[in-house]
Each structure stands twice: as structure tokens, then as C-alpha cells.
C-alpha atoms as a PDB file:
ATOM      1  CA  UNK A   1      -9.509  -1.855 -27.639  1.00  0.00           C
ATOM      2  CA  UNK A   2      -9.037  -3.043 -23.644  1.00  0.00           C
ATOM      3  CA  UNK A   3      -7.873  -0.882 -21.812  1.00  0.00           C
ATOM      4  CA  UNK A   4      -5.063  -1.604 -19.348  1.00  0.00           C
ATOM      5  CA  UNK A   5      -5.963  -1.156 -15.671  1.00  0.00           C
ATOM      6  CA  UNK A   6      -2.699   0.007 -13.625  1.00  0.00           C
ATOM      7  CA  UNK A   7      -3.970   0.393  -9.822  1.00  0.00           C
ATOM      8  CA  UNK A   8      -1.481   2.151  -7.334  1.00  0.00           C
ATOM      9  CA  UNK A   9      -1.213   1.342  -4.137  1.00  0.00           C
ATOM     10  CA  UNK A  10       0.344   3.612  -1.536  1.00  0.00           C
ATOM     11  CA  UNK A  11      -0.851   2.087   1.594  1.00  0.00           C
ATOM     12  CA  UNK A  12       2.614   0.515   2.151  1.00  0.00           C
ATOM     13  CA  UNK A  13       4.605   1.964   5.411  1.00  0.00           C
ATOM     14  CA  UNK A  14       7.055  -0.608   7.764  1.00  0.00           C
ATOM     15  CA  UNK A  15       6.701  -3.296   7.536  1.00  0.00           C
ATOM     16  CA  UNK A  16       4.600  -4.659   5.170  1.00  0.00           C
ATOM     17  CA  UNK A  17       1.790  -6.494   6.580  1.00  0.00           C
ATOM     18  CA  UNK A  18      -0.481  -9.423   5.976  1.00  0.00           C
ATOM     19  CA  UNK A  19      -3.413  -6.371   5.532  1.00  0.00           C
ATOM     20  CA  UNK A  20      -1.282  -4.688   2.826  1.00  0.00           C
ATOM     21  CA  UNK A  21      -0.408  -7.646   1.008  1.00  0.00           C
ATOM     22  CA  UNK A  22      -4.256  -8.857   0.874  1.00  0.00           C
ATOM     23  CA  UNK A  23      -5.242  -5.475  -0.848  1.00  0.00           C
ATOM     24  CA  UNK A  24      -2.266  -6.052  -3.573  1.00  0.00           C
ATOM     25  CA  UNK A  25      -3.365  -9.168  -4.329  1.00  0.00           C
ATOM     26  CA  UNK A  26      -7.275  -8.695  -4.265  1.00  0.00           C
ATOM     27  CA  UNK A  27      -6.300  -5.385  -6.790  1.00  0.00           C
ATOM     28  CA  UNK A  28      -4.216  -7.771  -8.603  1.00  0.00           C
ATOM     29  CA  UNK A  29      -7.473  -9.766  -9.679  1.00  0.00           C
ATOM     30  CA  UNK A  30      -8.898  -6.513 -10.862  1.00  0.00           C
ATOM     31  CA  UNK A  31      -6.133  -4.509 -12.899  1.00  0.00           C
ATOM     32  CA  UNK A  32      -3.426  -5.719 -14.754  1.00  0.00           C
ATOM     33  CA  UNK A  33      -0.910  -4.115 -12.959  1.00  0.00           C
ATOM     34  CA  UNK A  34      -0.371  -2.641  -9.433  1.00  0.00           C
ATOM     35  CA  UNK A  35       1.996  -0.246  -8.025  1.00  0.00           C
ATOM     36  CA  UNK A  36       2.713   0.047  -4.965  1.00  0.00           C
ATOM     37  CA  UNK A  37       4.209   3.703  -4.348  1.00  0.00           C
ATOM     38  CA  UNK A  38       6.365   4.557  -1.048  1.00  0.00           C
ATOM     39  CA  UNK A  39       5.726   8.250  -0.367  1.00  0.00           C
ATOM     40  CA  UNK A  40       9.050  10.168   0.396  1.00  0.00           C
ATOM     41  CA  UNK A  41       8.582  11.956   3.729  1.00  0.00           C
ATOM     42  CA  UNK A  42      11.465  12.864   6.030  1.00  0.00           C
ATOM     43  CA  UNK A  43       9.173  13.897   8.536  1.00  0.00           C
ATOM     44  CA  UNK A  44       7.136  10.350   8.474  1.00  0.00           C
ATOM     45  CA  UNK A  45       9.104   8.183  11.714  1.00  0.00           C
ATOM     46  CA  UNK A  46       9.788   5.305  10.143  1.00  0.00           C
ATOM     47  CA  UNK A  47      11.234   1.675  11.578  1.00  0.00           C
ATOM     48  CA  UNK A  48      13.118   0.895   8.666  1.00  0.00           C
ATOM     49  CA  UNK A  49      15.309   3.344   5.632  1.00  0.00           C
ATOM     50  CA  UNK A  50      13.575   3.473   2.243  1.00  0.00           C
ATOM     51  CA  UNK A  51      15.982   1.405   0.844  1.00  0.00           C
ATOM     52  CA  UNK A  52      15.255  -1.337   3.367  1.00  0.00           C
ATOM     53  CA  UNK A  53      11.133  -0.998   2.381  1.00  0.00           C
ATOM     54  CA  UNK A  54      12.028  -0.984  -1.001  1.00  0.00           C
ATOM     55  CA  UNK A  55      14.316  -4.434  -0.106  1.00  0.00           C
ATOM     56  CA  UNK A  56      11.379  -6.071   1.431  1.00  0.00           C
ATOM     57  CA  UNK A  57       8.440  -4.903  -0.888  1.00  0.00           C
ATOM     58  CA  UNK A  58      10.630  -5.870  -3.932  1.00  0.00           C
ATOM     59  CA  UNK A  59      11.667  -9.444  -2.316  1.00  0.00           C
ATOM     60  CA  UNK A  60       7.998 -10.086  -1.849  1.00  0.00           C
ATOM     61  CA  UNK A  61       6.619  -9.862  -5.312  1.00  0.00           C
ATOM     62  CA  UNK A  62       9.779 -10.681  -7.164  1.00  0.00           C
ATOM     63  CA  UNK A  63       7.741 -13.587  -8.834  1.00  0.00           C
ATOM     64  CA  UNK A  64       5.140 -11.596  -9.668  1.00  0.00           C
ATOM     65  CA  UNK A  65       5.983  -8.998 -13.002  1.00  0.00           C
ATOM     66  CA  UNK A  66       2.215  -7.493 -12.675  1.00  0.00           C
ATOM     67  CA  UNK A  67       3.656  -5.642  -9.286  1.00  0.00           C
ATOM     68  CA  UNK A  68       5.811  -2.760  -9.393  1.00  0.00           C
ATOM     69  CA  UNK A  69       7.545  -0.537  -6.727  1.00  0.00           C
ATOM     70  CA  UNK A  70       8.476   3.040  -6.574  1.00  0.00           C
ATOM     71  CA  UNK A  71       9.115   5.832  -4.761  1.00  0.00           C
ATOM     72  CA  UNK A  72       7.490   9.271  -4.862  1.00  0.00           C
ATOM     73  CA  UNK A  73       7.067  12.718  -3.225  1.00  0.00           C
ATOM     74  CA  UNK A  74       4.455  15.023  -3.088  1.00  0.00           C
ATOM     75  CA  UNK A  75       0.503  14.162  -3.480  1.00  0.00           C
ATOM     76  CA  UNK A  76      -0.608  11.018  -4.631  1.00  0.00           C
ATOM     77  CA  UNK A  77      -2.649  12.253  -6.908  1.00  0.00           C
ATOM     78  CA  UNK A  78       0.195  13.907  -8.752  1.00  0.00           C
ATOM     79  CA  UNK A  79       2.057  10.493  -8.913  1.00  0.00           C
ATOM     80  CA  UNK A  80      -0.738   8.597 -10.000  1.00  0.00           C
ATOM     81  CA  UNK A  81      -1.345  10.683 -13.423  1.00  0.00           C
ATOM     82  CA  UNK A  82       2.643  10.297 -13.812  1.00  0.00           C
ATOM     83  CA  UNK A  83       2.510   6.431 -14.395  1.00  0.00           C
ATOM     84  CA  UNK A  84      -0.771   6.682 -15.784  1.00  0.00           C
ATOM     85  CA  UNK A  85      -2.462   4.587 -13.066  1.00  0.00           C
ATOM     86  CA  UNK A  86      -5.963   4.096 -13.805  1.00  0.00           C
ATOM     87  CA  UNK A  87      -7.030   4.119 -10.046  1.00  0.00           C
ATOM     88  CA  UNK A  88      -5.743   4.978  -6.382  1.00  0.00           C
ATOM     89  CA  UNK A  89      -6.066   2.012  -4.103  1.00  0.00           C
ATOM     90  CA  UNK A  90      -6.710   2.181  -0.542  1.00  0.00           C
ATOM     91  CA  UNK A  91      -7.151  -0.192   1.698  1.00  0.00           C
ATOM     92  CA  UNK A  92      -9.631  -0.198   4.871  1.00  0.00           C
ATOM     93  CA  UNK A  93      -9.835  -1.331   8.107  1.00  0.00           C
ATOM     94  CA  UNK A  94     -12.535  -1.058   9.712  1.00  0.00           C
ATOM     95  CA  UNK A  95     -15.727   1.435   8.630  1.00  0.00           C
ATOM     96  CA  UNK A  96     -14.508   4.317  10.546  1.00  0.00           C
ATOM     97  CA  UNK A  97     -11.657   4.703   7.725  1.00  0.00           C
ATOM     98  CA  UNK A  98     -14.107   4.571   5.547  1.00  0.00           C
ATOM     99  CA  UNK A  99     -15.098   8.417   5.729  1.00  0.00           C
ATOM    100  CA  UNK A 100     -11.603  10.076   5.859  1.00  0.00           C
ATOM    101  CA  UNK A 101     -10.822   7.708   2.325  1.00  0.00           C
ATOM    102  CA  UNK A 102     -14.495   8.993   1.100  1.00  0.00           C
ATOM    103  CA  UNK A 103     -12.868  12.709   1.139  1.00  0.00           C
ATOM    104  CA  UNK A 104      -9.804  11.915  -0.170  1.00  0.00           C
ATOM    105  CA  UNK A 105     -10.962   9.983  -3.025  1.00  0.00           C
ATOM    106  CA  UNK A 106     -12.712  12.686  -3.613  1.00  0.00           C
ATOM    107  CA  UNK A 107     -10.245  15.055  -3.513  1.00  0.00           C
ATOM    108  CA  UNK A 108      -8.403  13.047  -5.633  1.00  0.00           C
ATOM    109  CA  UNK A 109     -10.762  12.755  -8.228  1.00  0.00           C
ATOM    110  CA  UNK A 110     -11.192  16.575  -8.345  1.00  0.00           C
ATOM    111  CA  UNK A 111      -7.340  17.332  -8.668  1.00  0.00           C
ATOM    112  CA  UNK A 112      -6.647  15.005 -11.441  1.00  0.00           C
ATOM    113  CA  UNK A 113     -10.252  13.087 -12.581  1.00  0.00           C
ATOM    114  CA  UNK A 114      -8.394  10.083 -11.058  1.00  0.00           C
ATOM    115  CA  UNK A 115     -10.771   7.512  -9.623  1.00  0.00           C
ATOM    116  CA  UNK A 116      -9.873   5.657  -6.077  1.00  0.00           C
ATOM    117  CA  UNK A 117     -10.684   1.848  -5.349  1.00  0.00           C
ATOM    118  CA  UNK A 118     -11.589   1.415  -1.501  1.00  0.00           C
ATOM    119  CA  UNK A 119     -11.237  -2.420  -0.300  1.00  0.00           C
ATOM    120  CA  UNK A 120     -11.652  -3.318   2.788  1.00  0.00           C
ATOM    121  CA  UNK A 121      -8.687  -5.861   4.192  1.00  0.00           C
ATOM    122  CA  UNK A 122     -10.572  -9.194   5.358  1.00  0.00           C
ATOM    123  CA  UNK A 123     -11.267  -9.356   8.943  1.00  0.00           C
ATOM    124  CA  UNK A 124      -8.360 -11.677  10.097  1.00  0.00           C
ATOM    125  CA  UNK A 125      -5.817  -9.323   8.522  1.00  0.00           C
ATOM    126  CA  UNK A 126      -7.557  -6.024   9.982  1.00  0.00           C
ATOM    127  CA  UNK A 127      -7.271  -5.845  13.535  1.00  0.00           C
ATOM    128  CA  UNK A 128      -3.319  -5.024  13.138  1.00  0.00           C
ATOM    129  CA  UNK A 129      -1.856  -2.024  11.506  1.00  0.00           C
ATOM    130  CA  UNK A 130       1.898  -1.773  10.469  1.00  0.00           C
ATOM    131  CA  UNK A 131       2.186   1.390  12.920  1.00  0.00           C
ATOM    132  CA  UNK A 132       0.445  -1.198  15.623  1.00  0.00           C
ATOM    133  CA  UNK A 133       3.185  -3.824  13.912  1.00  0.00           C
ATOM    134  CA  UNK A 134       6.038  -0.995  14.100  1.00  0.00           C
ATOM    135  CA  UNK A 135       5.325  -0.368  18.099  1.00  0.00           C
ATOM    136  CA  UNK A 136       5.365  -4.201  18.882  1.00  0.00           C
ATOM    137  CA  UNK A 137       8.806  -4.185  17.272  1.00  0.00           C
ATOM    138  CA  UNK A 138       9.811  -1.600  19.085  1.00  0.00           C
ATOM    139  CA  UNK A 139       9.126  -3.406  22.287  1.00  0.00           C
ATOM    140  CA  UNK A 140      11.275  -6.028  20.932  1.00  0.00           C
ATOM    141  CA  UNK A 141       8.028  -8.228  20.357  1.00  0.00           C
ATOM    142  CA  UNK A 142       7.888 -11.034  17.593  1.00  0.00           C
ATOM    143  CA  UNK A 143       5.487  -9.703  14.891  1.00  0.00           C
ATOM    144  CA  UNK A 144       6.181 -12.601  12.401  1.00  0.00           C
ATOM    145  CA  UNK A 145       2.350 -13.756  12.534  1.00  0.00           C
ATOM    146  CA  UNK A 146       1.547 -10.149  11.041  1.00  0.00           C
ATOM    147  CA  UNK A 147       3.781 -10.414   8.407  1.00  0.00           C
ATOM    148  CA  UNK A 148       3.637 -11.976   4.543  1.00  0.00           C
ATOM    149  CA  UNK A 149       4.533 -15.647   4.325  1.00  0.00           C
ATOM    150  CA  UNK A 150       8.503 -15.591   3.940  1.00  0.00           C
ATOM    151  CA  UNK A 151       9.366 -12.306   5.036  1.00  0.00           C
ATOM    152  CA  UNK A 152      11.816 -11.759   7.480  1.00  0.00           C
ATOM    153  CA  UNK A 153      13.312  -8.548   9.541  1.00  0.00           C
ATOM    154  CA  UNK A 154      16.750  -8.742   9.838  1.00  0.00           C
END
């Protein structure tokens, strides 16, 4: 019997960047299906509501039925057992991620046996974060080169 692989993916803040959207679809070609969960904090600053994320996620994968998108609160872990995701994605920039992700995967596999994926975003999407993306727009700056093909911020 195969198993079904169902990653999730909660690296996704505003907006949604070229980085982000590189780790979907690399996780894509190694589970069958990906979610990509939008943590619920009102604490977190963010540029844009939820429901506008949730807009602009959904928009960008509506031709692809292997990606999902929901919202959560609390820890990941917690959300990941309740979808039965297989794995935690996270996504990397640069190596000096790479030991803060280290701890929480581990932290994450100790709470709930749930295993975490780190991939590294290829080097032409890394240099630029969406809070680096965020600040530019905040300046009134055009980020479109940072963003997925197609996607626009109205």
C-alpha cells in the first residue's frame, strides 16, 4: 500500500514570494499534496488581512488541486497531526537558518513524532524575504520582480 505524502507548508507571510513559491513547488515533486497553512496571530504586523493572503495564495495555485490553503492557530505541530500531514516544510535561506529550523524540527518531532523537510530556496530567489518584500512596499517601492509570475497587489 503507498502511502500518501501530504507536506505542510507554513512559511507563507505577505506577500507571497518567488522564495515561497519555489519551496511549494520543489515539495510538490516530493508529496502528493501540500498545504500551505497561514498561522493566525493578531500580534504578527502584517501588510495585508488574512482574507487578502488567503485571496492571493488561493489565486496562485487555483490550477493546481495537489495545493491546499488553510488557516490555523496555535503550534504547527498541533496543525500538522490535524490534517494528517506527513511532514513540516520549511524553507531556507541561507545556512544561518539552518540551525534555528534544526531545533524546531526537532521540537517538532518530539511533540507529535512529526518529521520536518528543510529545502533550501535556490539562490536567485533567496536574497529577498517577504518581510524585506513587505518594507519595500511600505516605502511605496515596486516589488513585482519578487513576486510569483501573475500576481498582482491591488
Amino acid at each position: 500500500m503507498k502511502i500518501k505524502h501530504k507536506a505542510l507548508f507554513t512559511g507563507t507571510f505577505d506577500p507571497f514570494t518567488k522564495g515561497h513559491q519555489n519551496i511549494v513547488e520543489r515539495s510538490l515533486n516530493l508529496m502528493d499534496e501540500v498545504v500551505i497553512g497561514i498561522g493566525v496571530n493578531d500580534s504578527k504586523r502584517c501588510l495585508f488581512s488574512l482574507e487578502k493572503r488567503l485571496q492571493m495564495i488561493t489565486k496562485l495555485y487555483e490550477n493546481e488541486p495537489r495545493v491546499k490553503v488553510a488557516t490555523y492557530q496555535g503550534l504547527t505541530a498541533d496543525f500538522a497531526k490535524e490534517i494528517n500531514a506527513t511532514c513540516i516544510v520549511r524553507g531556507l535561506r541561507c545556512v544561518k537558518d539552518f540551525e534555528y529550523e534544526e531545533s524546531m524540527a526537532d521540537i517538532n518531532r518530539r511533540l507529535n513524532g512529526i518529521e520536518t523537510l528543510l529545502l533550501f530556496t535556490f539562490p536567485q530567489f533567496s536574497s529577498v524575504s517577504s518581510s524585506i518584500v513587505r518594507e519595500l512596499i511600505g516605502y511605496g517601492k515596486d516589488v513585482s520582480e519578487f513576486l510569483p509570475d501573475g500576481m498582482k497587489l491591488d
